[in-house]
Every structure is written in structure tokens, then in C-alpha cells.
PDB file of N, CA and C in Angstrom:
ATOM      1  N   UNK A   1      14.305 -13.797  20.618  1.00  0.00           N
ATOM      2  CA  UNK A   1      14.695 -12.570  19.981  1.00  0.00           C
ATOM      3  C   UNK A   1      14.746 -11.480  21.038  1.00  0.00           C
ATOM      4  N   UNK A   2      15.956 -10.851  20.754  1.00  0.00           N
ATOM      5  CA  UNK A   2      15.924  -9.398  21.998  1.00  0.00           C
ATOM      6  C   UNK A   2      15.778  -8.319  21.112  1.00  0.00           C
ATOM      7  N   UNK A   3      15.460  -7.444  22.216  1.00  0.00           N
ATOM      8  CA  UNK A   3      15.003  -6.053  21.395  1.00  0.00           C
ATOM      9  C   UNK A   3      15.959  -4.906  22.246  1.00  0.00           C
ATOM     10  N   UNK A   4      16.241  -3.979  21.636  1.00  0.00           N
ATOM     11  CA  UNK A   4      17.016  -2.781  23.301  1.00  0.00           C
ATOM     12  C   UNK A   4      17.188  -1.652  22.177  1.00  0.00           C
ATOM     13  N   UNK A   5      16.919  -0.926  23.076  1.00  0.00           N
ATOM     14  CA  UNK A   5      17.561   0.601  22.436  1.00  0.00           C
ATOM     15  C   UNK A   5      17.975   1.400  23.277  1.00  0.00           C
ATOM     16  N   UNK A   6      19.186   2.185  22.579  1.00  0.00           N
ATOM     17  CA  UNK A   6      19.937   2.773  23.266  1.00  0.00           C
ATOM     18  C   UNK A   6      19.433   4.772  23.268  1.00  0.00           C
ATOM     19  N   UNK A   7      19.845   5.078  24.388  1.00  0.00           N
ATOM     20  CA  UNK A   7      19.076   7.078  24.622  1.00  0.00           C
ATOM     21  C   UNK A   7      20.276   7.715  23.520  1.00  0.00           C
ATOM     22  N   UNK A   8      21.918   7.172  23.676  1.00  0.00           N
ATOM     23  CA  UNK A   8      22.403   8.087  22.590  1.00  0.00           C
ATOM     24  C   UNK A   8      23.395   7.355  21.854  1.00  0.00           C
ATOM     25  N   UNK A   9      24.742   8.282  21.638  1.00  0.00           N
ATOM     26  CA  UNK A   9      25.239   7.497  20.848  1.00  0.00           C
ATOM     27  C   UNK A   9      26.346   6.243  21.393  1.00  0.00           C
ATOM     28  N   UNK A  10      27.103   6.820  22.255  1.00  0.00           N
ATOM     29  CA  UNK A  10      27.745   6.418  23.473  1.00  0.00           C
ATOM     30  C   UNK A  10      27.478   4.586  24.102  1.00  0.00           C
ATOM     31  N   UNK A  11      25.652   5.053  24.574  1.00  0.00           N
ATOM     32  CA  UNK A  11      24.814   3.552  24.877  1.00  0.00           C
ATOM     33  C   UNK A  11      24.757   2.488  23.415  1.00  0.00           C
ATOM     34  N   UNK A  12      24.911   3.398  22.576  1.00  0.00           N
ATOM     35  CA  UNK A  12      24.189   2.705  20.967  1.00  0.00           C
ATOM     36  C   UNK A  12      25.661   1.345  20.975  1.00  0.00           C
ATOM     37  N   UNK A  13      26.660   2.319  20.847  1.00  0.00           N
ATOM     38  CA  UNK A  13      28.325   1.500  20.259  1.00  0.00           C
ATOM     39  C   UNK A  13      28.492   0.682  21.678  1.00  0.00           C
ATOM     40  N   UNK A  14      27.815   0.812  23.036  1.00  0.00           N
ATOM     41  CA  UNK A  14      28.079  -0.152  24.487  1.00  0.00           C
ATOM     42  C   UNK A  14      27.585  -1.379  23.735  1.00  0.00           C
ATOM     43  N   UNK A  15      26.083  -1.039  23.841  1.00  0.00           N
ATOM     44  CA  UNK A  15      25.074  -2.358  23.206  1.00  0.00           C
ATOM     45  C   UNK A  15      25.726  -3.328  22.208  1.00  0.00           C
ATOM     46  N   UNK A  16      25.937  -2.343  21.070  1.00  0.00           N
ATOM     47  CA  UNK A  16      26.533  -3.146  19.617  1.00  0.00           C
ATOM     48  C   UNK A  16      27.474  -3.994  19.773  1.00  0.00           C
ATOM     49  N   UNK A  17      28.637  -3.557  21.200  1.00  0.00           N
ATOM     50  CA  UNK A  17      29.889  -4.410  21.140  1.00  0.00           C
ATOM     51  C   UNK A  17      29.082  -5.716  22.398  1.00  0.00           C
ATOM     52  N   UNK A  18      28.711  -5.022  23.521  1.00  0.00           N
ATOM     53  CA  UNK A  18      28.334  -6.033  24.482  1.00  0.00           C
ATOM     54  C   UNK A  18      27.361  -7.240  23.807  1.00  0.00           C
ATOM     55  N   UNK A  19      26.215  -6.742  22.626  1.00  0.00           N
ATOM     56  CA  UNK A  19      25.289  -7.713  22.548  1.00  0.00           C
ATOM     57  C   UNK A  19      25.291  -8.958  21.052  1.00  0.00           C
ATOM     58  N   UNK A  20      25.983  -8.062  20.075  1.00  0.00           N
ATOM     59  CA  UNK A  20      26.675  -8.376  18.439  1.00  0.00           C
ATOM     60  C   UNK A  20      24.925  -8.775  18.414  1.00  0.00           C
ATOM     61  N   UNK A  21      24.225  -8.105  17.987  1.00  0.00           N
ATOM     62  CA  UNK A  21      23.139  -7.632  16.976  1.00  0.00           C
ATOM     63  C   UNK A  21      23.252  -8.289  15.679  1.00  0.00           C
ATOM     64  N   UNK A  22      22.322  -8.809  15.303  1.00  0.00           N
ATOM     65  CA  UNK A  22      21.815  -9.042  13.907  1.00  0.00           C
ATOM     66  C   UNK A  22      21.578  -8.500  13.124  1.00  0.00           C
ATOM     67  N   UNK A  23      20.613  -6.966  13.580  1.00  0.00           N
ATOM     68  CA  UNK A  23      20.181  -6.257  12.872  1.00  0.00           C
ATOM     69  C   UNK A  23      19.985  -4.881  14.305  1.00  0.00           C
ATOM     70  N   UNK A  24      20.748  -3.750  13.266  1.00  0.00           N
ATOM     71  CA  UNK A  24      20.580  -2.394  14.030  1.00  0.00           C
ATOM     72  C   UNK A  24      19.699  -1.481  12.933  1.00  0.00           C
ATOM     73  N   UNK A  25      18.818  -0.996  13.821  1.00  0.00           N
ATOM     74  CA  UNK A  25      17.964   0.215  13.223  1.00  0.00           C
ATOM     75  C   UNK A  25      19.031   1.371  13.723  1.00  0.00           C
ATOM     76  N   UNK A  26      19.909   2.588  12.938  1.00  0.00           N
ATOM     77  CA  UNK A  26      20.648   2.893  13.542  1.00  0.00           C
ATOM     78  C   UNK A  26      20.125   4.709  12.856  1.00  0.00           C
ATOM     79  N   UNK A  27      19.719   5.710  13.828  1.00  0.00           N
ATOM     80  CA  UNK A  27      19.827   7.430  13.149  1.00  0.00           C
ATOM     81  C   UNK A  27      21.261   7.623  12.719  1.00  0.00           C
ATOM     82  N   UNK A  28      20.650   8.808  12.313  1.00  0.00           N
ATOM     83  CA  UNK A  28      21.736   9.989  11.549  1.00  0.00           C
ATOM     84  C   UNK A  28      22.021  10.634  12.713  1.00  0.00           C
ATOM     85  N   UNK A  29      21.029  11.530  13.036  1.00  0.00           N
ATOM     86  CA  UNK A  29      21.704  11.957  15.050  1.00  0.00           C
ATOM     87  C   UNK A  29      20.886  11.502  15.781  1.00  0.00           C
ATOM     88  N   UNK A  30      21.761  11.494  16.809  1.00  0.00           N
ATOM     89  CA  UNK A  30      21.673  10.845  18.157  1.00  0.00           C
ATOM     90  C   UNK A  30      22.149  11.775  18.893  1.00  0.00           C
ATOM     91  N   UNK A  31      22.010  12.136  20.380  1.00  0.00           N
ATOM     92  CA  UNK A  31      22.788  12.683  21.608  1.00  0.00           C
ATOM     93  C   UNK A  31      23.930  12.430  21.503  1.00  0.00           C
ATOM     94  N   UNK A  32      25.062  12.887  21.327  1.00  0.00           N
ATOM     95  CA  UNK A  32      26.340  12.633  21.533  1.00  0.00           C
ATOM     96  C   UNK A  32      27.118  12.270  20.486  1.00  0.00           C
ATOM     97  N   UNK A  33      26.798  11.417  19.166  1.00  0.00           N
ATOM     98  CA  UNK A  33      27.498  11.127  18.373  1.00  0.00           C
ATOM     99  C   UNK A  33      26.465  10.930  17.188  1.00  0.00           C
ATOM    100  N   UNK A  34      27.124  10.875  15.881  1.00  0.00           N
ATOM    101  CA  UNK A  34      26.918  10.845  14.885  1.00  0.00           C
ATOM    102  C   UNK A  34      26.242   9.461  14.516  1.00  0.00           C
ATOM    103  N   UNK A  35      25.372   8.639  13.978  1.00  0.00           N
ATOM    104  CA  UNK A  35      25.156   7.453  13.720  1.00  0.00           C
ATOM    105  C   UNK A  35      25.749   7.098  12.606  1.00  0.00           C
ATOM    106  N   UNK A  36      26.292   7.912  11.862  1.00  0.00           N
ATOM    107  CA  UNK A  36      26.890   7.635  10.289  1.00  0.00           C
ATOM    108  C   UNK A  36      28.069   6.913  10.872  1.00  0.00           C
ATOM    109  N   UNK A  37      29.005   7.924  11.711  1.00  0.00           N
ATOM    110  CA  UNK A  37      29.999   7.828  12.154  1.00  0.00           C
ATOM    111  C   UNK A  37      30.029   6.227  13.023  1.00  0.00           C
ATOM    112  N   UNK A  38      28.852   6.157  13.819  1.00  0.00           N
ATOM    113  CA  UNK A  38      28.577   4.886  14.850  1.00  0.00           C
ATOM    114  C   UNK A  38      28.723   3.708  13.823  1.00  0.00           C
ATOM    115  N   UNK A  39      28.249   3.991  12.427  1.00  0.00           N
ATOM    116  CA  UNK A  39      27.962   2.865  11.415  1.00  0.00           C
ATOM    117  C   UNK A  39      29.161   2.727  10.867  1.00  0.00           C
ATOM    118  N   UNK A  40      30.121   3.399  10.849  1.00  0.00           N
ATOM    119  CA  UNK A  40      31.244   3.080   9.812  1.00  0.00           C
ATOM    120  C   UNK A  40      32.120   2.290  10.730  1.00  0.00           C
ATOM    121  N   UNK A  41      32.231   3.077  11.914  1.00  0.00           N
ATOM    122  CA  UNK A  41      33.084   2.060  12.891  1.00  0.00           C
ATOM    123  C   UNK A  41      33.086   0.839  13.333  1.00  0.00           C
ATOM    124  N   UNK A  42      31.178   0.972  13.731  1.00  0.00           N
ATOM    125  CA  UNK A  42      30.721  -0.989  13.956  1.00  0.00           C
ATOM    126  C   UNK A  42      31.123  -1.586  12.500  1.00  0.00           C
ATOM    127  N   UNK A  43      31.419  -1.291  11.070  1.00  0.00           N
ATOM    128  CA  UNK A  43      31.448  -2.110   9.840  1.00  0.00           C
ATOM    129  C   UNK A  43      33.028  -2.004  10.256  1.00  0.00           C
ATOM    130  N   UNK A  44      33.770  -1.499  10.666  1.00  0.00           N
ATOM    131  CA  UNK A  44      35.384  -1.118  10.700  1.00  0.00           C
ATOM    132  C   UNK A  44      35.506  -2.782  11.481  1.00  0.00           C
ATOM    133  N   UNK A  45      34.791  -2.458  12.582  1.00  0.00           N
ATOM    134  CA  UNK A  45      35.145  -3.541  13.640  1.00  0.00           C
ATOM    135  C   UNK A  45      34.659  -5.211  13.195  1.00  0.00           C
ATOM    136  N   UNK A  46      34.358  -5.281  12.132  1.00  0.00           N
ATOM    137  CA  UNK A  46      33.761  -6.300  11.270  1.00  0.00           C
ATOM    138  C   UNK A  46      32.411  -6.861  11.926  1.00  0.00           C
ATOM    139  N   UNK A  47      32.194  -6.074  11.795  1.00  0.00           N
ATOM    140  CA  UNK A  47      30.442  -6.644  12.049  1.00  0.00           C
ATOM    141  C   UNK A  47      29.893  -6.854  11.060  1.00  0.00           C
ATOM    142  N   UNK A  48      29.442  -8.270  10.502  1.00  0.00           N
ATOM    143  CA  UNK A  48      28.831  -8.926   9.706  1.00  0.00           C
ATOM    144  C   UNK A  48      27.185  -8.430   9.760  1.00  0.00           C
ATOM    145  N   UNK A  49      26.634  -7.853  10.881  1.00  0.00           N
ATOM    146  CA  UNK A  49      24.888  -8.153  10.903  1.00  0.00           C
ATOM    147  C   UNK A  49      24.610  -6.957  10.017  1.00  0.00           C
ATOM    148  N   UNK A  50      22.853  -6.700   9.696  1.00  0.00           N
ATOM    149  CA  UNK A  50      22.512  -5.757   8.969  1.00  0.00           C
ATOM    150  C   UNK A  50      22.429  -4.474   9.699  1.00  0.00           C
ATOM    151  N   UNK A  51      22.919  -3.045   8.955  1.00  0.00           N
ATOM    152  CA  UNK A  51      22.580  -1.736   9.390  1.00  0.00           C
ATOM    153  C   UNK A  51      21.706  -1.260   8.394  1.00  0.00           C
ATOM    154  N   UNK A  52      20.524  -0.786   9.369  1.00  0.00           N
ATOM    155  CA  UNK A  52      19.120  -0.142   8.212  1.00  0.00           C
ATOM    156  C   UNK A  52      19.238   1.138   9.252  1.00  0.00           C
ATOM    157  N   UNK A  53      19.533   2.441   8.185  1.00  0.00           N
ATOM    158  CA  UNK A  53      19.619   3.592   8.694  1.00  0.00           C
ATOM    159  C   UNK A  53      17.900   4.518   8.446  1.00  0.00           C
ATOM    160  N   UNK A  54      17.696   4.540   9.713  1.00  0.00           N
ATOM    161  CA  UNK A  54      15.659   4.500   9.905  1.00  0.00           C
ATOM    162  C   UNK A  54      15.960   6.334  10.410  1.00  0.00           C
ATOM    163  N   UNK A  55      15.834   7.102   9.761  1.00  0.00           N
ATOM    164  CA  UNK A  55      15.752   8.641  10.048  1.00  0.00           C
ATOM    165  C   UNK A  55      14.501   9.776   9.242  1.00  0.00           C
ATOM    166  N   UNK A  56      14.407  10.988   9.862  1.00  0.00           N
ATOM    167  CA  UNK A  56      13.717  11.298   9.231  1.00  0.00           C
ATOM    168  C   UNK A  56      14.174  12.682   8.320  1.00  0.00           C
ATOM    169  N   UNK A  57      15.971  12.397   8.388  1.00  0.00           N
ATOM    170  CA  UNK A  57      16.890  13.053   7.544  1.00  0.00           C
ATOM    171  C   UNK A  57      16.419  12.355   5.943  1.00  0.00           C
ATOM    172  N   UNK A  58      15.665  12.341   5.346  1.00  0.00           N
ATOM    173  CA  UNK A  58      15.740  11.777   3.930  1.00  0.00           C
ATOM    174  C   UNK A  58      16.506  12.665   2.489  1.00  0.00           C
ATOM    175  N   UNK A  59      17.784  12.970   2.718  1.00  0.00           N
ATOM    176  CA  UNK A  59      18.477  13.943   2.188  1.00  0.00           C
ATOM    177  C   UNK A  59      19.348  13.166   1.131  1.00  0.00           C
ATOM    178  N   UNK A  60      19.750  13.393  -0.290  1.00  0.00           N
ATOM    179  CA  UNK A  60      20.575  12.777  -0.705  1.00  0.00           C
ATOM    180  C   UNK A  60      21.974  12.342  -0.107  1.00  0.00           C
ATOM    181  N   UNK A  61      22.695  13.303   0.036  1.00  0.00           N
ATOM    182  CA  UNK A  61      23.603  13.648   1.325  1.00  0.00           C
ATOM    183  C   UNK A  61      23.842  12.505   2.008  1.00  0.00           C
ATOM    184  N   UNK A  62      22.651  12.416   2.577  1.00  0.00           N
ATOM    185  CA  UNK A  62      22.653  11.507   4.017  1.00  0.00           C
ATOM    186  C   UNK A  62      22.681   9.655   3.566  1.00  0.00           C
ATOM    187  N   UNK A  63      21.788  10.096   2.293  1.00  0.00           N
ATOM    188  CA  UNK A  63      21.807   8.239   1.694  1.00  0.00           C
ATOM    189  C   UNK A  63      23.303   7.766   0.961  1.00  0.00           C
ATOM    190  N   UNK A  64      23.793   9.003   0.826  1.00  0.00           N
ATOM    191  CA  UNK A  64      25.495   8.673   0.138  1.00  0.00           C
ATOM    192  C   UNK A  64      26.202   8.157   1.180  1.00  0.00           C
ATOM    193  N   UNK A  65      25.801   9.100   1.998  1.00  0.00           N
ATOM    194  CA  UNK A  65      27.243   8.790   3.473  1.00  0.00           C
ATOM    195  C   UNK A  65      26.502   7.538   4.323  1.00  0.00           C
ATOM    196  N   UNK A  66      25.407   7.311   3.845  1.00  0.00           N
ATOM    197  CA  UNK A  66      24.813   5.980   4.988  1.00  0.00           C
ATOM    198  C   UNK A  66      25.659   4.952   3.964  1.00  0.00           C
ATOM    199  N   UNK A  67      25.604   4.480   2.674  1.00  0.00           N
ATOM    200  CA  UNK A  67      26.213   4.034   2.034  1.00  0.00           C
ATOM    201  C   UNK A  67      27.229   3.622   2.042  1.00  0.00           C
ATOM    202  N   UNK A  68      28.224   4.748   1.879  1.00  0.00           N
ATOM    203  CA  UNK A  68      29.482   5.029   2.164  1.00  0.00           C
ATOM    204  C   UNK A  68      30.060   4.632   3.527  1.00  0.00           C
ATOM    205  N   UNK A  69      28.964   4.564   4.498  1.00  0.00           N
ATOM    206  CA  UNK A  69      30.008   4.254   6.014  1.00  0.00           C
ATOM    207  C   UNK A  69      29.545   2.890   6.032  1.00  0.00           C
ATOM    208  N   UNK A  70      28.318   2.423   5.243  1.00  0.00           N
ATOM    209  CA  UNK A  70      28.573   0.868   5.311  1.00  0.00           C
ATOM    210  C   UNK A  70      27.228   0.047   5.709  1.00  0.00           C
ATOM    211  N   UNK A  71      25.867   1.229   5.812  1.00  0.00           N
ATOM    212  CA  UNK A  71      24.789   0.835   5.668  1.00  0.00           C
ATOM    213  C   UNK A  71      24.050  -0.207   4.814  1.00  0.00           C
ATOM    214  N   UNK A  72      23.274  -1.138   4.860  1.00  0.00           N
ATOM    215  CA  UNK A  72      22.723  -2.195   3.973  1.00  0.00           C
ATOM    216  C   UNK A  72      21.720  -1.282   3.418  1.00  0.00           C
ATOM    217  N   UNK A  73      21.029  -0.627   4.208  1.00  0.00           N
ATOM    218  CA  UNK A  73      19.660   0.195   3.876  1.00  0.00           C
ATOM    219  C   UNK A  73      19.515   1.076   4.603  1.00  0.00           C
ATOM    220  N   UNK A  74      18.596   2.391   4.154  1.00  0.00           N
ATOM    221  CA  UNK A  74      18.189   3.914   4.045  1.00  0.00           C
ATOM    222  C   UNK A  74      16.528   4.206   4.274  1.00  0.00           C
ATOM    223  N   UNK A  75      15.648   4.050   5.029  1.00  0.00           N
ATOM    224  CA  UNK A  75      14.609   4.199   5.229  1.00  0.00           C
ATOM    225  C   UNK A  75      14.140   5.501   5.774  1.00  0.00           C
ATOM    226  N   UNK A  76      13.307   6.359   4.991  1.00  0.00           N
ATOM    227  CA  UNK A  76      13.073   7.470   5.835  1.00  0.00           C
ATOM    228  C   UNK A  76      11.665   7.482   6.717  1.00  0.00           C
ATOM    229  N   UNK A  77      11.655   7.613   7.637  1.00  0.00           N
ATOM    230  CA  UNK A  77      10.656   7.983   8.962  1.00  0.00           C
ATOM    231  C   UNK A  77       9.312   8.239   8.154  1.00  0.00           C
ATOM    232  N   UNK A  78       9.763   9.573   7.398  1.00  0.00           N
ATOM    233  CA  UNK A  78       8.663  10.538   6.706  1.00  0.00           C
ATOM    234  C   UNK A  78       7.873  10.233   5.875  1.00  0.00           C
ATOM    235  N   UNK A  79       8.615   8.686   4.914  1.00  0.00           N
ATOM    236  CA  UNK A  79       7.872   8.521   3.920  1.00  0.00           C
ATOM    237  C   UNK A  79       7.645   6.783   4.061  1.00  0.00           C
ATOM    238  N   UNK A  80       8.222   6.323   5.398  1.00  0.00           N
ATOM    239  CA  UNK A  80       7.819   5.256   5.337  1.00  0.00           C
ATOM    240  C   UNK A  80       6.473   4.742   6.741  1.00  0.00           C
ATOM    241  N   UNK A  81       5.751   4.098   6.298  1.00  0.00           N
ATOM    242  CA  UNK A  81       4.951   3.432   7.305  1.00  0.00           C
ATOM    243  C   UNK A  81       5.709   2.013   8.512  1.00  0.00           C
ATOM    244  N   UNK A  82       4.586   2.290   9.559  1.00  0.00           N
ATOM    245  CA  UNK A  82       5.445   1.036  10.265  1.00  0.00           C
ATOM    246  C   UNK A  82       5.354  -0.538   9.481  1.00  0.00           C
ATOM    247  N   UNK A  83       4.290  -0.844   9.616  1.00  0.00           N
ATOM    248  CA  UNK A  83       4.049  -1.718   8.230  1.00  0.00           C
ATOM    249  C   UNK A  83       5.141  -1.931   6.809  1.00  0.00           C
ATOM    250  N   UNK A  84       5.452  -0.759   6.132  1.00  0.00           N
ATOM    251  CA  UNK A  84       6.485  -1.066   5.553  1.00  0.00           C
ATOM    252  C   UNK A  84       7.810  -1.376   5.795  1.00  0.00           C
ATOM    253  N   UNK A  85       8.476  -0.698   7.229  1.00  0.00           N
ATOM    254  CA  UNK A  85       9.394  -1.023   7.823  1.00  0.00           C
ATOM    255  C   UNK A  85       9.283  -2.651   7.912  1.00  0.00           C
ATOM    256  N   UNK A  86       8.317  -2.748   8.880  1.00  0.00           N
ATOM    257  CA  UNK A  86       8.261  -4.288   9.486  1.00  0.00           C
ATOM    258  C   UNK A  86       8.257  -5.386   7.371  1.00  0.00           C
ATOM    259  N   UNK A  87       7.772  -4.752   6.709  1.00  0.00           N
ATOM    260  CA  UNK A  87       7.843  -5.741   5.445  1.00  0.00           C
ATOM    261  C   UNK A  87       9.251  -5.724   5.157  1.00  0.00           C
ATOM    262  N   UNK A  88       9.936  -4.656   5.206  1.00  0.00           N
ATOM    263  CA  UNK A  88      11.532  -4.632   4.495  1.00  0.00           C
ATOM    264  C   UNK A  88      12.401  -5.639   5.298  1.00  0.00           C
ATOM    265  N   UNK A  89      11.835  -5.351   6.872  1.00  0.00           N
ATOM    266  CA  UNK A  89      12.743  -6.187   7.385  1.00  0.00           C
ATOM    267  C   UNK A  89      12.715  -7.840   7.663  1.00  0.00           C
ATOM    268  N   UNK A  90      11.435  -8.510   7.256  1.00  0.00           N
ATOM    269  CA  UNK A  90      11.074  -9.456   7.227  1.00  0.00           C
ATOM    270  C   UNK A  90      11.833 -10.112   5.704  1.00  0.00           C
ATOM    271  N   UNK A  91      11.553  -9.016   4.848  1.00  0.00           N
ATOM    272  CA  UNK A  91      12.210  -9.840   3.508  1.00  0.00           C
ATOM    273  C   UNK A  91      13.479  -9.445   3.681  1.00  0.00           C
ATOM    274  N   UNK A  92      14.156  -8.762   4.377  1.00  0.00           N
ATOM    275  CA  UNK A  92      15.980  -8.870   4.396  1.00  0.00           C
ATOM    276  C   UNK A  92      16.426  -9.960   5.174  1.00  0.00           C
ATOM    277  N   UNK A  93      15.553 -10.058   6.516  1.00  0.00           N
ATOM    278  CA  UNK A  93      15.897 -11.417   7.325  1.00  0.00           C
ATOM    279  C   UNK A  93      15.727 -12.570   6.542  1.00  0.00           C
ATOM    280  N   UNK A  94      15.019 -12.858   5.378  1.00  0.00           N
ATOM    281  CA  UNK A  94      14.365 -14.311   4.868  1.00  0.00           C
ATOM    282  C   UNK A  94      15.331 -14.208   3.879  1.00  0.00           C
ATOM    283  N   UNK A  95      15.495 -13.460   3.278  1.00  0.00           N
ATOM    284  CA  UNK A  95      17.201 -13.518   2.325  1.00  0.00           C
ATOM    285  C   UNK A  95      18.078 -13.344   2.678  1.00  0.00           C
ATOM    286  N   UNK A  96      17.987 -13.308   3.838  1.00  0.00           N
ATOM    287  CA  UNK A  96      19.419 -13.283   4.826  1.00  0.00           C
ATOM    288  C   UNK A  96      19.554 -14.610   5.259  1.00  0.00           C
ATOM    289  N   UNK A  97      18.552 -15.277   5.613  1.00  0.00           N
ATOM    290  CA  UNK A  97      18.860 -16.469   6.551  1.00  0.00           C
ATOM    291  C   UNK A  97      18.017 -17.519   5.887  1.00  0.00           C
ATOM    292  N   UNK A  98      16.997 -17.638   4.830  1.00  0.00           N
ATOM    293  CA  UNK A  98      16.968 -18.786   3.878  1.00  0.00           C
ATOM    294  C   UNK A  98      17.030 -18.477   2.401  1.00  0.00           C
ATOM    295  N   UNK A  99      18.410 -18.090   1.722  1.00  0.00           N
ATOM    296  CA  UNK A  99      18.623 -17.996   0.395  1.00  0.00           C
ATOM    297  C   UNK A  99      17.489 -18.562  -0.532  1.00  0.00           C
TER     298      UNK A  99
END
């Protein structure tokens, strides 16, 4: 399993195309570009893997347009623990990859 993260938005869409990810933890902002925007394009370009949009924007707003550009999931920073992160993503991978 690899792990990488990118400083903005620019490095984020290098990674996504150079590495095709399974799963992106992807913000709302970033340095340079929009992550909504980063998310609609990687789903444009058919990327099959999961986008879990991990911010500490928890705005209605923001869960429409994560939606809307093509997010699987909406986690906010503020109200979630690391622990719960790490549970969501363990049960999306296990229904992802043993039905």
C-alpha cells in the first residue's frame, strides 16, 4: 500500500494521473486550486477509485457540490475523530473489495 500527499492543488491532479489511486482523501481548498473542482475533473477523466472529501468546511453548500462534482463521501475534520475516519474507510474498502 502507498501513501503520498500532495502541498497543493497542481501536485494533487500530478499524483492522481501519475499514480491512479484507489482512494483520495481530497479538501475543499488547497493552494492553487479548488478540490471540488480537482474532484469533478479526476471523475470527468473516469476514475473509477473512491473520493472522500476530508475538510473542515462542514457547510451544506460544500456537501452539495462535493456530491455534485462526484464525491463518494463528505467527512468533516471538526466533527470527525481519527478513529472514525480510519472506521469509514475500512468499511468502504471491505464493500468495495469483498461484496
Amino acid at each position: 500500500m502507498h501513501f503520498d500527499v500532495a502541498k497543493n492543488g497542481e501536485e494533487a491532479v500530478q499524483k492522481i494521473n501519475d499514480f491512479h489511486p484507489n482512494l483520495i482523501f481530497m479538501d475543499v481548498k488547497l493552494p492553487g486550486e479548488n478540490g471540488l473542482e480537482i474532484t469533478k475533473r479526476t471523475r470527468e477523466s473516469k476514475f473509477d477509485g473512491l473520493i472522500i472529501i476530508l475538510t473542515r468546511h462542514d457547510l451544506p453548500e460544500y456537501r452539495e457540490a462535493a456530491k455534485s462534482c462526484g464525491a463518494d463521501y463528505f467527512v468533516s475534520k471538526g466533527s470527525s475523530t481519527a478513529e472514525e475516519i480510519l472506521t469509514l474507510v475500512d468499511s468502504i474498502l471491505l464493500k468495495r473489495f469483498h461484496p
